[in-house]
C-alpha atoms as a PDB file:
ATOM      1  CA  UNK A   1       0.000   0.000   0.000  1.00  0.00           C
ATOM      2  CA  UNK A   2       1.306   3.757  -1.011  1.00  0.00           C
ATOM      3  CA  UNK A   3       1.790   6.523   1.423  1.00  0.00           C
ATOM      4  CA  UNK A   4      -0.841   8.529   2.641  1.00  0.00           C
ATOM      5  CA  UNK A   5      -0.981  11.574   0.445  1.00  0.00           C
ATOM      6  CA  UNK A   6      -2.728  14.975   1.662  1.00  0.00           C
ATOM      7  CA  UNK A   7      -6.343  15.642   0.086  1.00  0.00           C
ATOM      8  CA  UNK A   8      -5.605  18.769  -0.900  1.00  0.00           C
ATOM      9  CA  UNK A   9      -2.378  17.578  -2.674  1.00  0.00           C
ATOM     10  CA  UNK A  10      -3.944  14.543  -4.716  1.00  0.00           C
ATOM     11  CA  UNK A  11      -6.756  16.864  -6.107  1.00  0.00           C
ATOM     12  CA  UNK A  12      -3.574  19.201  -7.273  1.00  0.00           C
ATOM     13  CA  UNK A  13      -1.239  16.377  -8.942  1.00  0.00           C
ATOM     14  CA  UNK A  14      -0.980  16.386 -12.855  1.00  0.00           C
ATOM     15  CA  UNK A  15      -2.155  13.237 -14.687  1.00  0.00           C
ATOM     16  CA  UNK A  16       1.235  12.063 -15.166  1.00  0.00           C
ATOM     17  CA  UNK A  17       2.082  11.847 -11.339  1.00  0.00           C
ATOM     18  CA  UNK A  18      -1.319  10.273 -10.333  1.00  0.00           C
ATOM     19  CA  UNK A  19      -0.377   7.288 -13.117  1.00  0.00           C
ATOM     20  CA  UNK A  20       2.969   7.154 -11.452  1.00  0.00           C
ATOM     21  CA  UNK A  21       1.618   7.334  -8.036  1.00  0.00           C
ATOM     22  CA  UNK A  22      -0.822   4.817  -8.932  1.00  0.00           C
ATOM     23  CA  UNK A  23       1.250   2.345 -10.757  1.00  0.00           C
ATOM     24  CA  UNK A  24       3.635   2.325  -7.609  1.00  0.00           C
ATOM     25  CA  UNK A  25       0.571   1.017  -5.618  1.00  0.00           C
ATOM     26  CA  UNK A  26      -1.159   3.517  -3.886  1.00  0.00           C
ATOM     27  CA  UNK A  27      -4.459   3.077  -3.085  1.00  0.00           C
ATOM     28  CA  UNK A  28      -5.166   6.785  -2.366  1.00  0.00           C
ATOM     29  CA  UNK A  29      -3.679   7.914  -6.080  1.00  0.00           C
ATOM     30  CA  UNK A  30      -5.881   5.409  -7.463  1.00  0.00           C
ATOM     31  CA  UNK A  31      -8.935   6.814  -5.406  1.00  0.00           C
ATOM     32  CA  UNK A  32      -7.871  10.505  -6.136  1.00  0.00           C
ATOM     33  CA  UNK A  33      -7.959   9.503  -9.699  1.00  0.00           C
ATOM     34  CA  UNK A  34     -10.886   8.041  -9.755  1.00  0.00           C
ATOM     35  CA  UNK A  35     -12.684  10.950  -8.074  1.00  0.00           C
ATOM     36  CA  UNK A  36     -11.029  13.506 -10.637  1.00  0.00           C
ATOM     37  CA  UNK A  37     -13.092  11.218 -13.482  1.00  0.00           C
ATOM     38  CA  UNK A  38     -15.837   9.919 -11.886  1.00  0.00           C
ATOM     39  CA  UNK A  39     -17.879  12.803 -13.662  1.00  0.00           C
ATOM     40  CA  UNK A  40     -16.511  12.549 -16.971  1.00  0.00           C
ATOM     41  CA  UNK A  41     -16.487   8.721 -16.623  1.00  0.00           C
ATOM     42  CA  UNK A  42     -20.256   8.443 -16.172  1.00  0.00           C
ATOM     43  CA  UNK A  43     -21.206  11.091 -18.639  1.00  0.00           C
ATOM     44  CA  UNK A  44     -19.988   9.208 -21.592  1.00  0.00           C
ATOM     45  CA  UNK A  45     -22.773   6.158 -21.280  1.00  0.00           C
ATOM     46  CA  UNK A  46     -25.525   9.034 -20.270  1.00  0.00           C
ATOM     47  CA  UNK A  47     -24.234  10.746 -23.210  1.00  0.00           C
ATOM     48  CA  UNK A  48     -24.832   7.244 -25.206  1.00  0.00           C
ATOM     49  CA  UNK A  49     -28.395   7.575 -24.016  1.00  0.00           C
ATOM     50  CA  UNK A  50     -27.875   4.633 -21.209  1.00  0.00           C
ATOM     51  CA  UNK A  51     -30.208   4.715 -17.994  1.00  0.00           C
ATOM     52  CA  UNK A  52     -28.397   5.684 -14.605  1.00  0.00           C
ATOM     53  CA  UNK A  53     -27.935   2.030 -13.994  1.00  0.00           C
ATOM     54  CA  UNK A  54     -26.512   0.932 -17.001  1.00  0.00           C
ATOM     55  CA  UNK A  55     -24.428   3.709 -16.672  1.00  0.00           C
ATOM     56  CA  UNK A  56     -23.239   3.038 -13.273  1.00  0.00           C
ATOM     57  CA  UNK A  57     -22.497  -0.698 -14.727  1.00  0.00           C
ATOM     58  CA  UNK A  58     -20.071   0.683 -17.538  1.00  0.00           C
ATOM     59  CA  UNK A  59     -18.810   3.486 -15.150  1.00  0.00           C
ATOM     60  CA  UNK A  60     -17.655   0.071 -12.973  1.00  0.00           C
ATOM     61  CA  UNK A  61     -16.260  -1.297 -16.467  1.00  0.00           C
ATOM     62  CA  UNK A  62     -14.128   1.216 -17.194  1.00  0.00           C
ATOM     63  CA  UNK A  63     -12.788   1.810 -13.282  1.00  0.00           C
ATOM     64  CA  UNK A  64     -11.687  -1.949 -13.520  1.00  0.00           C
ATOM     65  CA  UNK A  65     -10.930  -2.055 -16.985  1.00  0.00           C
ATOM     66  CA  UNK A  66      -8.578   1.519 -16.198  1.00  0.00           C
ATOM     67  CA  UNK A  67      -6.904  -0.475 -12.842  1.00  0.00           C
ATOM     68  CA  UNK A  68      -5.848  -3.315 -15.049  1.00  0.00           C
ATOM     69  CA  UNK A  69      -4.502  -1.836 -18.339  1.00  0.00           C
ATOM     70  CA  UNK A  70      -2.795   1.392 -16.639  1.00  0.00           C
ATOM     71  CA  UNK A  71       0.519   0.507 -17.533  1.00  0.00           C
ATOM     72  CA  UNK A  72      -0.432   0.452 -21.516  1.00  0.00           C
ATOM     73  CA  UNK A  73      -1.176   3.975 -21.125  1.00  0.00           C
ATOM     74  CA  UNK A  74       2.041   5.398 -23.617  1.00  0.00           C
ATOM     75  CA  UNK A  75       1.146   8.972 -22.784  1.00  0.00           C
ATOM     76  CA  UNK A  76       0.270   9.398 -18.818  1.00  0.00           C
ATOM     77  CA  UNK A  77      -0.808  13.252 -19.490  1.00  0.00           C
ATOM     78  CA  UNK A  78      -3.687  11.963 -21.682  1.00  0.00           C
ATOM     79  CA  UNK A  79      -5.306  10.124 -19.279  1.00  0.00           C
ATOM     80  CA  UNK A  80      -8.559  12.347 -19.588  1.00  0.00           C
ATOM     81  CA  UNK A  81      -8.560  11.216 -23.466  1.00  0.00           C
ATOM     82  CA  UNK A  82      -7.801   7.594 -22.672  1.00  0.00           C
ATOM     83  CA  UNK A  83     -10.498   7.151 -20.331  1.00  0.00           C
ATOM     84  CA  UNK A  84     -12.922   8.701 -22.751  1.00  0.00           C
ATOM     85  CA  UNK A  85     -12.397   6.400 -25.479  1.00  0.00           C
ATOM     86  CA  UNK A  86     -12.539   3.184 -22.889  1.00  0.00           C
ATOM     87  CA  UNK A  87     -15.887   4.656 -22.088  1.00  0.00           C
ATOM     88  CA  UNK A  88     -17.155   5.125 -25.595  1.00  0.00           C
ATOM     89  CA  UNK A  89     -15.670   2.130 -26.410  1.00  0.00           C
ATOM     90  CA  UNK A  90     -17.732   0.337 -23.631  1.00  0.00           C
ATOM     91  CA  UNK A  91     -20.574   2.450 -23.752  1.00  0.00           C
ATOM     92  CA  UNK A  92     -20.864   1.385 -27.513  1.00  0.00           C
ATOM     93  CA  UNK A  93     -20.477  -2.135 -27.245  1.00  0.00           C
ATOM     94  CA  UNK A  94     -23.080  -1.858 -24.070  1.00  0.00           C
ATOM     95  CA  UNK A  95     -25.619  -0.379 -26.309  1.00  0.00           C
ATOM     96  CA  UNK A  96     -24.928  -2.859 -28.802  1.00  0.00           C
ATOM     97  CA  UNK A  97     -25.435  -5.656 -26.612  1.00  0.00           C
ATOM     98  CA  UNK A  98     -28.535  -4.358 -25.634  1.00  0.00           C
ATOM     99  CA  UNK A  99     -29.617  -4.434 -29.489  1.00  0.00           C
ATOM    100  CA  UNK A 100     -28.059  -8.358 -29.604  1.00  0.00           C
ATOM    101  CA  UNK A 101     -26.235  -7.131 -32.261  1.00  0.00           C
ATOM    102  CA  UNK A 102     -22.659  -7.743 -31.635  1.00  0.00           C
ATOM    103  CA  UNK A 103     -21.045 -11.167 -29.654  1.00  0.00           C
ATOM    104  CA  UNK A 104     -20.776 -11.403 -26.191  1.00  0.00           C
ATOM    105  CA  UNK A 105     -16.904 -10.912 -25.769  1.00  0.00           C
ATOM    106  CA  UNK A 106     -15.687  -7.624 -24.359  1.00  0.00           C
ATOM    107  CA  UNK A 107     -11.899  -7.473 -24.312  1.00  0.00           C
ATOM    108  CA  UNK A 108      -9.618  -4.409 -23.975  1.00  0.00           C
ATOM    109  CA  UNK A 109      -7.593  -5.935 -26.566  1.00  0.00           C
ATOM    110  CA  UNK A 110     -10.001  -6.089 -29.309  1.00  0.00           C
ATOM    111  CA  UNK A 111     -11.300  -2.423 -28.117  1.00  0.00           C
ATOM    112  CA  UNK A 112      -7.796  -1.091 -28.344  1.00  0.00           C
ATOM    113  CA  UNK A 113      -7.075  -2.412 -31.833  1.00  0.00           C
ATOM    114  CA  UNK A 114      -9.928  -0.990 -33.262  1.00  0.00           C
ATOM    115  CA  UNK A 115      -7.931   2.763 -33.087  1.00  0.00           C
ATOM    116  CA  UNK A 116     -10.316   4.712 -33.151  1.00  0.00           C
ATOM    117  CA  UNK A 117     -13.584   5.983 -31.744  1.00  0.00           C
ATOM    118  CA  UNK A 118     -16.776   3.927 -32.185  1.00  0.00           C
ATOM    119  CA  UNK A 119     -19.427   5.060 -34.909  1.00  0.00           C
ATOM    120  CA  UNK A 120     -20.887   7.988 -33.729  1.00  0.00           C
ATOM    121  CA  UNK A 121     -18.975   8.863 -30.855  1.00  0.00           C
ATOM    122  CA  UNK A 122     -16.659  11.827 -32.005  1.00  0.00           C
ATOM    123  CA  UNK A 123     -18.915  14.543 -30.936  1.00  0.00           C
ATOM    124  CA  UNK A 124     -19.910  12.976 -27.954  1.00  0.00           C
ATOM    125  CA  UNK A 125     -16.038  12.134 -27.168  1.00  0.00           C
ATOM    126  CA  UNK A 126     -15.376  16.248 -27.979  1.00  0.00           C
ATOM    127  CA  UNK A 127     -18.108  16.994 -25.581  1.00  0.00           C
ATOM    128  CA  UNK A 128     -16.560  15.583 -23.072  1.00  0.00           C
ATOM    129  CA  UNK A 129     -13.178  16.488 -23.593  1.00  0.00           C
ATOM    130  CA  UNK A 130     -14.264  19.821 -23.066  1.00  0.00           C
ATOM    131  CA  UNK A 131     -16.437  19.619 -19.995  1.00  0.00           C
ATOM    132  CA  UNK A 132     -13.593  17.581 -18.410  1.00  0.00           C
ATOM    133  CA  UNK A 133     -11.292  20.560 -19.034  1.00  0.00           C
ATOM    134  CA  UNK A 134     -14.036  22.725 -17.376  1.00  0.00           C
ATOM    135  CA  UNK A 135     -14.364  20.742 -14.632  1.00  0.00           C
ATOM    136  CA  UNK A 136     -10.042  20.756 -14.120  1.00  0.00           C
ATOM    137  CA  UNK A 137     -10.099  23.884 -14.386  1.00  0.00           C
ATOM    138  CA  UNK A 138     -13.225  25.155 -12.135  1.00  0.00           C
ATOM    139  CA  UNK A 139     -11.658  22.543  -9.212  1.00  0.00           C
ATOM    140  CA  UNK A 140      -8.373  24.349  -9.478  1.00  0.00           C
ATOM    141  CA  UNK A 141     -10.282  27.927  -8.209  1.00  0.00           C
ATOM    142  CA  UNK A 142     -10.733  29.003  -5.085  1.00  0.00           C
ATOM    143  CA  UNK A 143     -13.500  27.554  -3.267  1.00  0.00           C
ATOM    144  CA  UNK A 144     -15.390  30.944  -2.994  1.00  0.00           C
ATOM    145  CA  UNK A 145     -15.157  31.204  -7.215  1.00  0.00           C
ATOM    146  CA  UNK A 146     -16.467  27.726  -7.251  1.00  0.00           C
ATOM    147  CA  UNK A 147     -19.419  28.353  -5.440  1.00  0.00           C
ATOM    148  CA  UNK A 148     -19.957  31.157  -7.099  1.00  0.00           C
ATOM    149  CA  UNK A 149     -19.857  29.900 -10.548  1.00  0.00           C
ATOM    150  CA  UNK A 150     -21.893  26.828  -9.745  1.00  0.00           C
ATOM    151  CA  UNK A 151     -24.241  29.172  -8.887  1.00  0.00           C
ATOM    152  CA  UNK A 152     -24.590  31.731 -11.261  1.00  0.00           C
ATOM    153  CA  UNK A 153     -23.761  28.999 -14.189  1.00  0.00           C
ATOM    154  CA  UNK A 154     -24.629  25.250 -12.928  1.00  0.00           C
ATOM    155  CA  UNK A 155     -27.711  25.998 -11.185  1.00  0.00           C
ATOM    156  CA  UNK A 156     -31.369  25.224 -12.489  1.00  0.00           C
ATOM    157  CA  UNK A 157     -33.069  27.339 -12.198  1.00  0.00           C
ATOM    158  CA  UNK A 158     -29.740  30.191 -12.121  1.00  0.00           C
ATOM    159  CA  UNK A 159     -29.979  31.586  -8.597  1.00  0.00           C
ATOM    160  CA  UNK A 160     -30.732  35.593  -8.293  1.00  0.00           C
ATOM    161  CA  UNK A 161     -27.778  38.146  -7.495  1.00  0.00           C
ATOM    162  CA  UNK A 162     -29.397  38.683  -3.948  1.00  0.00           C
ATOM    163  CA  UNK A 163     -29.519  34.894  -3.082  1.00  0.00           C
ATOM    164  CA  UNK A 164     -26.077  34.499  -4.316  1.00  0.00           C
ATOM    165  CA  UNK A 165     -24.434  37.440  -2.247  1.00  0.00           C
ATOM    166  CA  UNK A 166     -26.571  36.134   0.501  1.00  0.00           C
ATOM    167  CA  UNK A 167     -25.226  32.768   0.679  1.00  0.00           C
ATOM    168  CA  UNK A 168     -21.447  33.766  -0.160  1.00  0.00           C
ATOM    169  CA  UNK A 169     -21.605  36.537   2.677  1.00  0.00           C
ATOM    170  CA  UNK A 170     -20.504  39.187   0.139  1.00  0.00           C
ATOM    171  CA  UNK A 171     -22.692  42.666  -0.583  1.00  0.00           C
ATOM    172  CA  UNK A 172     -24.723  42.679  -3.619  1.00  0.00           C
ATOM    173  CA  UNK A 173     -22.740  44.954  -5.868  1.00  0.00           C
ATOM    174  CA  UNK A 174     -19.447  42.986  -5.618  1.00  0.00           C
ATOM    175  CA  UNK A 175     -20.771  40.097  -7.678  1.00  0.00           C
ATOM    176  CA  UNK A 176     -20.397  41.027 -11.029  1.00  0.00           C
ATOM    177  CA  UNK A 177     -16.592  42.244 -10.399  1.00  0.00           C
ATOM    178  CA  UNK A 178     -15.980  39.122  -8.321  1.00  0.00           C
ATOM    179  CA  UNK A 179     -17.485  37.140 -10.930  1.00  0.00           C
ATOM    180  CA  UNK A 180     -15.503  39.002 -13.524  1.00  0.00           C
ATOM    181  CA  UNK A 181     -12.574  38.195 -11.471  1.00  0.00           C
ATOM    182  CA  UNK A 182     -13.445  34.300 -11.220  1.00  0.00           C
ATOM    183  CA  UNK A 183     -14.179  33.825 -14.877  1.00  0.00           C
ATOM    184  CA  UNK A 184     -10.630  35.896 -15.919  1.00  0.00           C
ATOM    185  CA  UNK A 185      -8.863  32.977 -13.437  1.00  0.00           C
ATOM    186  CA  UNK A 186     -10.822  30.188 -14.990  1.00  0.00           C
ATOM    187  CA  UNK A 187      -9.833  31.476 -18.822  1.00  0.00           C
ATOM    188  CA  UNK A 188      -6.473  31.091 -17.796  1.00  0.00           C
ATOM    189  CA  UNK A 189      -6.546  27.594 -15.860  1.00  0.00           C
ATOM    190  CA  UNK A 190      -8.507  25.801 -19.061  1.00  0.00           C
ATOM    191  CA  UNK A 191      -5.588  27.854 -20.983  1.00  0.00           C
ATOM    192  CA  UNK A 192      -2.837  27.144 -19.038  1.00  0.00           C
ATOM    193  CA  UNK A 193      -0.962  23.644 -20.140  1.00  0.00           C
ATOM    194  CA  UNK A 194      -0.940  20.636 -17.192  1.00  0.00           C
ATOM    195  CA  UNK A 195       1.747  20.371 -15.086  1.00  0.00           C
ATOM    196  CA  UNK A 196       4.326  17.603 -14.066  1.00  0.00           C
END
């Protein structure tokens, strides 16, 4: 088992050092990674129009499938991309299971040699590309700009000015500079190149 790493410092590490944390063992790399991409993870089957259960069952797939073929990974900084195509590539062959149209056999080998995206998928595999570098980027902001932008931008229905200077303790007028100020720091974090 790996040494205990600090929260804060596992939500911070790069792709490439979670891989190399993880392939060394540790347990808490392995769960740090999987709670960076549990939300991209499970998108992709919603995405394929799966229920929340069938989803859940190919979100499993790809967590196990991800533990046991880690070391393949050639390029550790694009793990995001990797784990999006073992998605798509299981959310896929889960829908066409479900249509008895393909055999039963469901091996990362024959996945992997296909190279390249399942019919249909590109957009859905740009999609969420991009909301994965949203979310990277929002989790890298201070928790005060991530509150606020979940809840001028992720709520439904979008909370009023008043309610959100209420709850963040701030006066009413400061929001739209604040918010100015978040979104300028966010531009620059899904600019801004990963790290070691």
């Amino acid at each position: 088992m790996g040494a205990t790493l600090p929260p804060l410092l596992e939500k911070s590490w790069s792709d490439a050092r979670l891989v190399r944390e993880c392939l060394k063992g540790s347990e808490e790399a392995w769960a740090a990674l999987v709670d960076k991409y549990k939300n991209l993870i499970y998108s992709i089957p919603i995405k394929y129009g799966l229920s929340q259960d069938d989803a859940a069952d190919v979100f499993q797939s790809v967590c196990l499938e991800a533990l046991a073929q880690l070391g393949t990974l050639r390029e550790p900084n694009a793990l995001a991309k990797w784990l999006i195509q073992i998605a798509a590539h299981k959310s896929y062959r889960f829908k066409q299971l479900q249509s008895r149209s393909v055999p039963l056999e469901d091996d990362f080998e024959q996945e992997a040699a296909w190279g390249h995206t399942p019919p249909g998928a590109e957009t859905i595999l740009q999609e969420a590309e991009h909301e994965q570098s949203l979310r990277t980027a929002i989790a890298a902001l201070t928790p005060r700009c991530q509150e606020m932008l979940r809840m001028l931008f992720f709520e439904q229905p979008a909370l009023p000015y008043e309610e959100v200077a209420r709850r963040l303790g701030i006066a009413n007028g400061s929001i739209g500079f604040i918010r100015a100020r978040c979104l300028k720091k966010l531009r620059k974090q899904i600019e801004a190149p990963e790290g070691p």
